[in-house]
Protein backbone atom coordinates (compact mmCIF):
# COMPACT_ATOMS: atom_id res chain seq x y z
CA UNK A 1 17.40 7.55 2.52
CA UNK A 2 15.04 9.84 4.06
CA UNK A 3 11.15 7.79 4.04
CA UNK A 4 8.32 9.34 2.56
CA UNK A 5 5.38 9.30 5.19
CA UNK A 6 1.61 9.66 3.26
CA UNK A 7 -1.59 9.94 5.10
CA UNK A 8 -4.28 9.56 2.70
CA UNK A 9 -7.74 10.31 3.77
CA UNK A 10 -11.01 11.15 2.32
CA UNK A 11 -13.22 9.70 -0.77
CA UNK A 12 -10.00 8.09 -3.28
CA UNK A 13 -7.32 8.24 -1.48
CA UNK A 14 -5.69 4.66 -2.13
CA UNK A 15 -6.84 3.06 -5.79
CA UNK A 16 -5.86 0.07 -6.91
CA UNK A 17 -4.93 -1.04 -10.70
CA UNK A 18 -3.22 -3.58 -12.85
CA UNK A 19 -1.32 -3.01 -15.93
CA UNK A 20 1.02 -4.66 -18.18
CA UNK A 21 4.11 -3.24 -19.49
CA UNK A 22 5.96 -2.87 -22.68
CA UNK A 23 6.65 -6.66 -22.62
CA UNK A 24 3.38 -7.99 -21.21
CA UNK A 25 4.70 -8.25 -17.20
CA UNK A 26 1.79 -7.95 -15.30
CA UNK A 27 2.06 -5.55 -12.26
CA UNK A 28 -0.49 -4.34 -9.70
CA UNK A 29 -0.17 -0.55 -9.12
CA UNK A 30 -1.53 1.24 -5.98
CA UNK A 31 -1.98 4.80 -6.15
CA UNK A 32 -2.30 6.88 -2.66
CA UNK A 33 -3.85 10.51 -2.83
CA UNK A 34 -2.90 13.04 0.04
CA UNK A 35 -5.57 15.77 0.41
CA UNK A 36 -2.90 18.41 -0.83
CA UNK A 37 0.02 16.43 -2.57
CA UNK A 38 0.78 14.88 -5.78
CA UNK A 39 -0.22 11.15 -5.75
CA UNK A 40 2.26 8.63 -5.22
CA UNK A 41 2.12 5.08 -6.92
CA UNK A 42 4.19 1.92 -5.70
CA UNK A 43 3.91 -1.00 -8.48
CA UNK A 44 4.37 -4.98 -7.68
CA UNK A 45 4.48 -7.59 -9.56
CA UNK A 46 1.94 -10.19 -8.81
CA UNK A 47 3.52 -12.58 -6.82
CA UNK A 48 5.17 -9.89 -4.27
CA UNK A 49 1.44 -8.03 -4.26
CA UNK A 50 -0.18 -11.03 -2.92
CA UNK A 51 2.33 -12.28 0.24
CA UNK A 52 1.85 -7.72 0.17
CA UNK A 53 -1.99 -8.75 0.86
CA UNK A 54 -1.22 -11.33 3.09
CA UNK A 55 0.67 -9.52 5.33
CA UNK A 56 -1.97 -6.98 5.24
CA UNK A 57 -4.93 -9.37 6.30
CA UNK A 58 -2.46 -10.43 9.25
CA UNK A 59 -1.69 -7.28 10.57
CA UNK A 60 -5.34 -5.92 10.18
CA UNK A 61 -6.33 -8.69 12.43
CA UNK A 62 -3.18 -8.12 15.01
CA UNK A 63 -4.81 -4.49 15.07
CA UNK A 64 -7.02 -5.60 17.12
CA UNK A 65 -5.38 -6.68 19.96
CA UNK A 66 -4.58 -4.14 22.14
CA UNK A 67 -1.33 -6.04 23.28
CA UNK A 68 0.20 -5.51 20.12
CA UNK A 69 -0.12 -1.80 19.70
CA UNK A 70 3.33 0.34 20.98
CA UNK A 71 5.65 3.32 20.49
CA UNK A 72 8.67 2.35 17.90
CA UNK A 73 11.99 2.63 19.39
């Protein structure tokens, strides 16, 4: 499988939303907006969208340390 890369940027490019489905599952949905391309939404249920938020918070903060920055491969 081929990954899709998206670099939003500007005003709305990444929303965030919650909605509940046919049978009342809860999921969070996160919409990113490239300046020229369609937007592209990735849904999680609640429990995988908040160890999703975790891991964000931790690698936010491992940003800043120059140590851990490198080139893949």
């Amino acid at each position: 499988m081929t990954p899709t890369v998206i670099t939003p940027s500007g005003p709305g490019a990444m929303e965030a939303g919650l909605v509940l489905d046919e049978e009342g599952q809860r999921f969070v949905v996160l919409t990113f907006k490239e300046p020229a391309g369609e937007p592209l939404l990735v849904t999680f249920t609640v429990p995988i969208f908040q160890n999703y938020v975790e891991h964000l918070v931790r690698t936010a903060k491992a940003a800043n340390e120059e140590a851990n920055w490198g080139i893949p491969g």
